[in-house]
N, C-alpha and C. Protein backbone atom coordinates (compact mmCIF):
# COMPACT_ATOMS: atom_id res chain seq x y z
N UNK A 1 6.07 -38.25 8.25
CA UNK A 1 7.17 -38.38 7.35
C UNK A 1 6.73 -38.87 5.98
N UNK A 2 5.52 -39.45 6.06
CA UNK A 2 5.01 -39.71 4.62
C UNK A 2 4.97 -38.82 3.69
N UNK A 3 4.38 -38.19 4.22
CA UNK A 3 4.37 -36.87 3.00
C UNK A 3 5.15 -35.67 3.02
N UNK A 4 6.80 -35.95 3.63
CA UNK A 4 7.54 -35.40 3.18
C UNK A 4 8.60 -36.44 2.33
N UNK A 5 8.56 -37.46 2.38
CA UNK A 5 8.81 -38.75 0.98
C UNK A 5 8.70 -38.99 0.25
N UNK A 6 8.69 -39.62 -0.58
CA UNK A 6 7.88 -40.59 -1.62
C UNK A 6 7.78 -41.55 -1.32
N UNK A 7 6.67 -41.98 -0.57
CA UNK A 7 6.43 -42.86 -0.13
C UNK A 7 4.68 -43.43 -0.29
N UNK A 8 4.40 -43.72 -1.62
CA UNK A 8 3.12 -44.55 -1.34
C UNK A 8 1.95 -43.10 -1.69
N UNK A 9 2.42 -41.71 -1.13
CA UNK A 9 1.29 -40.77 -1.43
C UNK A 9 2.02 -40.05 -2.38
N UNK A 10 1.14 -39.07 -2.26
CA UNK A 10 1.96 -37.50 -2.84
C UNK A 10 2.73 -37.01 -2.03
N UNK A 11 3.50 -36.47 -2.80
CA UNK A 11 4.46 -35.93 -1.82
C UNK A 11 3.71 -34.10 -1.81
N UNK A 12 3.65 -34.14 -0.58
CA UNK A 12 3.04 -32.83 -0.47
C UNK A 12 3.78 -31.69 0.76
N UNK A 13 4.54 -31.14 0.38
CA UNK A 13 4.95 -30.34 1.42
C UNK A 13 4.23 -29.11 2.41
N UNK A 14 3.22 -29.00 1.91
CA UNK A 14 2.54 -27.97 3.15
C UNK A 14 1.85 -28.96 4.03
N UNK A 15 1.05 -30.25 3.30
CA UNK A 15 0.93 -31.23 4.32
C UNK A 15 1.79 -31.67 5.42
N UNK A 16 3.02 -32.17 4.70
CA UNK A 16 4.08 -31.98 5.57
C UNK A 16 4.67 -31.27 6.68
N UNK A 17 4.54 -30.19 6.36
CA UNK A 17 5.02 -28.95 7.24
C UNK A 17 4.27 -28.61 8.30
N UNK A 18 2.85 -29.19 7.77
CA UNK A 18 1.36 -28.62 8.88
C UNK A 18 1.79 -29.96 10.27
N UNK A 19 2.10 -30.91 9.09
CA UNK A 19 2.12 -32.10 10.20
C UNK A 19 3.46 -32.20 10.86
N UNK A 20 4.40 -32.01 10.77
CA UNK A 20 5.49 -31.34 11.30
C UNK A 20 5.02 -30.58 12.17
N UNK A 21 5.07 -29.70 11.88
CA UNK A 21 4.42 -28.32 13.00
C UNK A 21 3.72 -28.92 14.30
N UNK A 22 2.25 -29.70 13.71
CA UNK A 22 1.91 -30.51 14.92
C UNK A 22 2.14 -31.00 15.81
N UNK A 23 3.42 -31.64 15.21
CA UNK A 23 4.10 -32.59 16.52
C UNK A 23 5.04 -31.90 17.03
N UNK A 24 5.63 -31.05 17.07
CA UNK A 24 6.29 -30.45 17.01
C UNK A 24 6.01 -29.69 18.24
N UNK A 25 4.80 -29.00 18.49
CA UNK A 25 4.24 -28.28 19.12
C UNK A 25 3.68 -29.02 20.31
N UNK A 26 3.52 -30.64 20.06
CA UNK A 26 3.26 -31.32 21.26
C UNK A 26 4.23 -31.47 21.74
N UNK A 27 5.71 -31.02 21.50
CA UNK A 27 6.85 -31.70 22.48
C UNK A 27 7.20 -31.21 23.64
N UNK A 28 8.43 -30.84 23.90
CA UNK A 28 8.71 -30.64 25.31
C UNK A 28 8.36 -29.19 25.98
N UNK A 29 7.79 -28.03 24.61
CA UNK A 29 7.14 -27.08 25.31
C UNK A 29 5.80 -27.22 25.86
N UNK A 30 4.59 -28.08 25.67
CA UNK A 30 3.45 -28.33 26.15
C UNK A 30 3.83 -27.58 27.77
N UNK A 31 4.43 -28.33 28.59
CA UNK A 31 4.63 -28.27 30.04
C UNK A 31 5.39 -26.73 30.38
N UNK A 32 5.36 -26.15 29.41
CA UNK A 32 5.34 -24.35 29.52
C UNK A 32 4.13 -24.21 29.34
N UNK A 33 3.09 -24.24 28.73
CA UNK A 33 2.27 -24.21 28.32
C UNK A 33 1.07 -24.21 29.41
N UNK A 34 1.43 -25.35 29.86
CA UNK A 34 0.45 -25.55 30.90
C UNK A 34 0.60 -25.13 32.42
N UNK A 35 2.41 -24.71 32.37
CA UNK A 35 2.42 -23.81 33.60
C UNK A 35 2.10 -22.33 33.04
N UNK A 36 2.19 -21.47 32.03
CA UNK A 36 1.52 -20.57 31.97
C UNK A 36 0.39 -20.59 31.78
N UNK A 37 -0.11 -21.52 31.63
CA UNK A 37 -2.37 -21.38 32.04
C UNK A 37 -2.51 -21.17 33.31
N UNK A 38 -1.88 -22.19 33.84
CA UNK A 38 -2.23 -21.97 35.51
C UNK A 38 -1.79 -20.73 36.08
N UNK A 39 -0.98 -19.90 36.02
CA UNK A 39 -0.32 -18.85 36.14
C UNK A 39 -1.52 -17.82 36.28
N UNK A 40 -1.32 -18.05 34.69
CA UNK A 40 -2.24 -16.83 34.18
C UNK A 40 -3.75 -17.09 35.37
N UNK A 41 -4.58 -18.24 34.92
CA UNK A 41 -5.35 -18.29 35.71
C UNK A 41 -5.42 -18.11 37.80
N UNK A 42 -4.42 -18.37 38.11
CA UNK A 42 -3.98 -18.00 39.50
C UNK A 42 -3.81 -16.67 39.55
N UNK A 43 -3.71 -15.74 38.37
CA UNK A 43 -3.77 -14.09 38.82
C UNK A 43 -2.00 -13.88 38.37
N UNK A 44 -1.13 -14.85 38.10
CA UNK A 44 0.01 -14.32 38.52
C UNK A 44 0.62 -14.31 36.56
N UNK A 45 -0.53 -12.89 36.33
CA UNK A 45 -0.39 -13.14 34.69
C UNK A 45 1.22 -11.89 34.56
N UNK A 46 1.60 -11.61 35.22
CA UNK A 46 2.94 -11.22 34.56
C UNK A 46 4.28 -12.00 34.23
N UNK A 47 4.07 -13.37 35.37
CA UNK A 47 4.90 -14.42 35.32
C UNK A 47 4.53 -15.12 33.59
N UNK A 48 2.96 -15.59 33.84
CA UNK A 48 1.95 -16.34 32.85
C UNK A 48 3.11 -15.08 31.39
N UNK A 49 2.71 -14.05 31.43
CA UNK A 49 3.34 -13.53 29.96
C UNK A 49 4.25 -13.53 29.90
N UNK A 50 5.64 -13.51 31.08
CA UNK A 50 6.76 -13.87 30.23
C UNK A 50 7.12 -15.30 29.77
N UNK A 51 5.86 -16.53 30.49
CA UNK A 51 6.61 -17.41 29.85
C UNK A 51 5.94 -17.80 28.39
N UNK A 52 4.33 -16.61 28.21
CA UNK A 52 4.28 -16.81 26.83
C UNK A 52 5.19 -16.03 26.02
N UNK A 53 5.49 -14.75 26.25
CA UNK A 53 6.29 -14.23 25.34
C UNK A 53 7.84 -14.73 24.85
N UNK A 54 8.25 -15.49 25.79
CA UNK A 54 9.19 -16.83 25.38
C UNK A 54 9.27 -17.61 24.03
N UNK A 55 7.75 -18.24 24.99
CA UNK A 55 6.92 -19.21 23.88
C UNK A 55 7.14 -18.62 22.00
N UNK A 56 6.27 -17.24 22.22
CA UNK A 56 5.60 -16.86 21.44
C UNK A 56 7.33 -16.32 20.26
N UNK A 57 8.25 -15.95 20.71
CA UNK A 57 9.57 -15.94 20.44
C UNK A 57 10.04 -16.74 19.48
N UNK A 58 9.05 -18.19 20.40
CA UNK A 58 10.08 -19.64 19.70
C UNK A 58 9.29 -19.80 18.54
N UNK A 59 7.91 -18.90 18.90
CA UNK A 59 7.08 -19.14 16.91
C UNK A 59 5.60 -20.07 17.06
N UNK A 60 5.09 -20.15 18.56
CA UNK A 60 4.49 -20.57 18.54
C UNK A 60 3.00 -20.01 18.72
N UNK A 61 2.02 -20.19 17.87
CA UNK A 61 0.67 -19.22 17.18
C UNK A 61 0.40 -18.84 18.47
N UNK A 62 -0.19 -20.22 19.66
CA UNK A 62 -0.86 -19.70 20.44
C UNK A 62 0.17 -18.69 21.91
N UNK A 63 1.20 -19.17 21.62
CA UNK A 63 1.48 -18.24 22.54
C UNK A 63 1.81 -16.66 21.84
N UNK A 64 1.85 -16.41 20.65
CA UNK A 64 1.71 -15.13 20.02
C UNK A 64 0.29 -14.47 20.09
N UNK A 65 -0.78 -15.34 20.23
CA UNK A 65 -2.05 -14.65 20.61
C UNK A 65 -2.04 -14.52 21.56
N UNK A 66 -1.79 -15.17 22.89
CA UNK A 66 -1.64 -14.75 24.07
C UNK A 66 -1.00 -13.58 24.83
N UNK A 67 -0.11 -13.68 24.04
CA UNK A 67 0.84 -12.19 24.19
C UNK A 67 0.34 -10.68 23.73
N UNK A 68 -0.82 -10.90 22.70
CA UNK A 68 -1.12 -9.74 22.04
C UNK A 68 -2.17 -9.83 22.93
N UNK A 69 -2.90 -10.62 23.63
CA UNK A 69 -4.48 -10.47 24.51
C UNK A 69 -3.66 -10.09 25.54
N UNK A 70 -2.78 -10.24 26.29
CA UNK A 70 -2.30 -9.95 27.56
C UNK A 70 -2.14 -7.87 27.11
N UNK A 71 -1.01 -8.00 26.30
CA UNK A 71 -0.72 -6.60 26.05
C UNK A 71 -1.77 -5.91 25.81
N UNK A 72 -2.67 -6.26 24.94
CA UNK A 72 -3.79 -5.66 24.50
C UNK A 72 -5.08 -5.15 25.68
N UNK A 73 -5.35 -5.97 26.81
CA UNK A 73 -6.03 -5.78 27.62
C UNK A 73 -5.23 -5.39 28.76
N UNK A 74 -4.13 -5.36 28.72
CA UNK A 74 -3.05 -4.76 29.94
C UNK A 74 -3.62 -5.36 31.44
N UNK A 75 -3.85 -6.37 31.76
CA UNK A 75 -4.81 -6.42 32.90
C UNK A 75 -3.60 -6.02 34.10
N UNK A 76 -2.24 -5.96 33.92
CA UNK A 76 -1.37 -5.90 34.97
C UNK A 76 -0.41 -4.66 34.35
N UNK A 77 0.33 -4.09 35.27
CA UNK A 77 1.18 -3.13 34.97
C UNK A 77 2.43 -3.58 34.58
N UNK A 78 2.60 -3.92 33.14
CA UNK A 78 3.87 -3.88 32.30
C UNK A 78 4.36 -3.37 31.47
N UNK A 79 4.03 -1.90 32.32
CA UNK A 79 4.95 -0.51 32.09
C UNK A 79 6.61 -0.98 32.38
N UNK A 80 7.50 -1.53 32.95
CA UNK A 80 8.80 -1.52 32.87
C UNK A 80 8.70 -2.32 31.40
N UNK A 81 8.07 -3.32 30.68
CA UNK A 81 8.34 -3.38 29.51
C UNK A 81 7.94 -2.79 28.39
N UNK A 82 6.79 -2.03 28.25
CA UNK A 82 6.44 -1.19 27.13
C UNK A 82 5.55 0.37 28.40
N UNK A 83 6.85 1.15 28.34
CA UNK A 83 6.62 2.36 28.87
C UNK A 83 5.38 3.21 28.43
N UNK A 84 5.53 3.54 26.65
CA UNK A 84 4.59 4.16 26.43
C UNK A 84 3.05 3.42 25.83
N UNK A 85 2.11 4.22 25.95
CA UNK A 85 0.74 3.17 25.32
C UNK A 85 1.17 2.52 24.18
N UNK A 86 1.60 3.75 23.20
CA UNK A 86 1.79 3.55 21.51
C UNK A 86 2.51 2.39 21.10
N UNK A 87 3.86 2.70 21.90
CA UNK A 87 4.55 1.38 21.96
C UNK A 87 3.64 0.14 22.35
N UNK A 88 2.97 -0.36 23.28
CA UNK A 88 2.57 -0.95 23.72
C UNK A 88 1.50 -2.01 22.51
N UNK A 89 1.11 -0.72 21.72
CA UNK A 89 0.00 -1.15 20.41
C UNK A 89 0.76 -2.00 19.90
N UNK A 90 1.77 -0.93 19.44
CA UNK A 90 2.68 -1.69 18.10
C UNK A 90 3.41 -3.50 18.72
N UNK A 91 3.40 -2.97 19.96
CA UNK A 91 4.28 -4.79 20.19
C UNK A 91 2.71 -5.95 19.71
N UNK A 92 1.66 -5.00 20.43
CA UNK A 92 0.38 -5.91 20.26
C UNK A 92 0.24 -6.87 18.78
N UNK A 93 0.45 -5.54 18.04
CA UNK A 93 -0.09 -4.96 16.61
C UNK A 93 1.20 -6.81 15.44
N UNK A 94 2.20 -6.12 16.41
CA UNK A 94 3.58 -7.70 15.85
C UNK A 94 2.61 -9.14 16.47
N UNK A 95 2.30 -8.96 17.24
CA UNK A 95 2.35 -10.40 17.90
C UNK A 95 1.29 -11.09 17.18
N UNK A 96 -0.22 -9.78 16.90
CA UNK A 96 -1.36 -10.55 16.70
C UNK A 96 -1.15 -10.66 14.65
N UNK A 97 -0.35 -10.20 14.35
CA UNK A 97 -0.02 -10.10 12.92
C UNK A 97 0.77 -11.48 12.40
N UNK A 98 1.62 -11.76 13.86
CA UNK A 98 2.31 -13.41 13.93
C UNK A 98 1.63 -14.49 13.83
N UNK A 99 0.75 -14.20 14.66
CA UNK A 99 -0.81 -14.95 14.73
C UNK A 99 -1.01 -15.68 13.53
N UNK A 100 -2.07 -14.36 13.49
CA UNK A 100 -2.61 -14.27 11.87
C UNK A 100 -1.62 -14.94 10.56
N UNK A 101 -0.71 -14.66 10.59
CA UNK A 101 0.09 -15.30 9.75
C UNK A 101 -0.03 -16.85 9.61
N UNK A 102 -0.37 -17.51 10.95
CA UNK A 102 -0.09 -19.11 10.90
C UNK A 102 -1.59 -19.63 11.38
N UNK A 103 -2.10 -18.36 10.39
CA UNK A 103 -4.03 -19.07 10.62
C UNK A 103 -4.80 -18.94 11.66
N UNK A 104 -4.53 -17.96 12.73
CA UNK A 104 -5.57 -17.72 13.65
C UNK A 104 -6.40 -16.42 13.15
N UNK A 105 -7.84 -16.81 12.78
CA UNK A 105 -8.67 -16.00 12.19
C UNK A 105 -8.92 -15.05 13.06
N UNK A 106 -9.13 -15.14 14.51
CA UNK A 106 -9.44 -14.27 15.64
C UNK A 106 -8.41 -12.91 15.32
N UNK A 107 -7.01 -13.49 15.25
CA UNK A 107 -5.96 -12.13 14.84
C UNK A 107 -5.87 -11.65 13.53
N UNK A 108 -6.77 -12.50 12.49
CA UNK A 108 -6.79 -11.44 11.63
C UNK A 108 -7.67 -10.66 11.81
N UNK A 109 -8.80 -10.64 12.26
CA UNK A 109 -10.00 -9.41 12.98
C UNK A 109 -9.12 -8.74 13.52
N UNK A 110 -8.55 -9.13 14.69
CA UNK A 110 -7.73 -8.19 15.38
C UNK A 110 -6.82 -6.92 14.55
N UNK A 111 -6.29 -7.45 14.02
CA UNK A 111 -5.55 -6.86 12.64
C UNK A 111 -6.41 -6.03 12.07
N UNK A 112 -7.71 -6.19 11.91
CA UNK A 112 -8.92 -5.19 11.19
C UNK A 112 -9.02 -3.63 12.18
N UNK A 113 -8.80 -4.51 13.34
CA UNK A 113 -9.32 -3.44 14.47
C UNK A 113 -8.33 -2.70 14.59
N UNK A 114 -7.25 -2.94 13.99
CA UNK A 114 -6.02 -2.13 14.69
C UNK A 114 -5.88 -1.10 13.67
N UNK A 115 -5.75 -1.69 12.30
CA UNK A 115 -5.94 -0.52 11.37
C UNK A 115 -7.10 0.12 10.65
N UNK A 116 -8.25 -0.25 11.49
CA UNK A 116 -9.39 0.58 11.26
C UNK A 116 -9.64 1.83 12.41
């Protein structure tokens, strides 16, 4: 809250916002979070992606990369949600572009790869 104040610093609003964001992200979704690791890791990654694509909904980076590595490597059949391949890119193509947007360098490569 300091540095969305005047309080003693600068008032700096992207500081702000980053640190916002932070805590933000530790709150009561963590414990989604950590039941979709285990998920995913137990094999039962179609459960594991809908509760990132939830996640990733509510705006959160890492579950928007997760969603574009799941789609992207298809390791399970989620053909009832993206029928065709193409389609399938383009949801990729949103998620890892969401990413990228809030600083994950990995999805801006990704982003290279998609339109190269």
């Amino acid at each position: 809250q300091i540095h969305s104040t005047i309080t003693s610093v600068l008032r700096s609003c992207p500081t702000a916002t980053e640190l916002f964001k932070s805590v933000a992200e530790r709150g009561q979704w963590s414990h989604m979070f950590t039941q979709a690791f285990q998920l995913y890791n137990q094999g039962h990654i179609e459960q594991a992606f809908m509760i990132y694509l939830y996640l990733a909904e509510v705006g959160y980076e890492v579950a928007q990369s997760n969603v574009a590595y799941i789609i992207d490597q298809m390791p399970i059949d989620i053909s009832n949600i993206y029928k065709k391949q193409q389609e399938r890119y383009k949801k990729a193509l949103i998620y890892w572009h969401r990413a990228a947007i809030q600083g994950f360098h990995y999805a801006r490569i990704k982003l290279g790869d998609y339109y190269f």
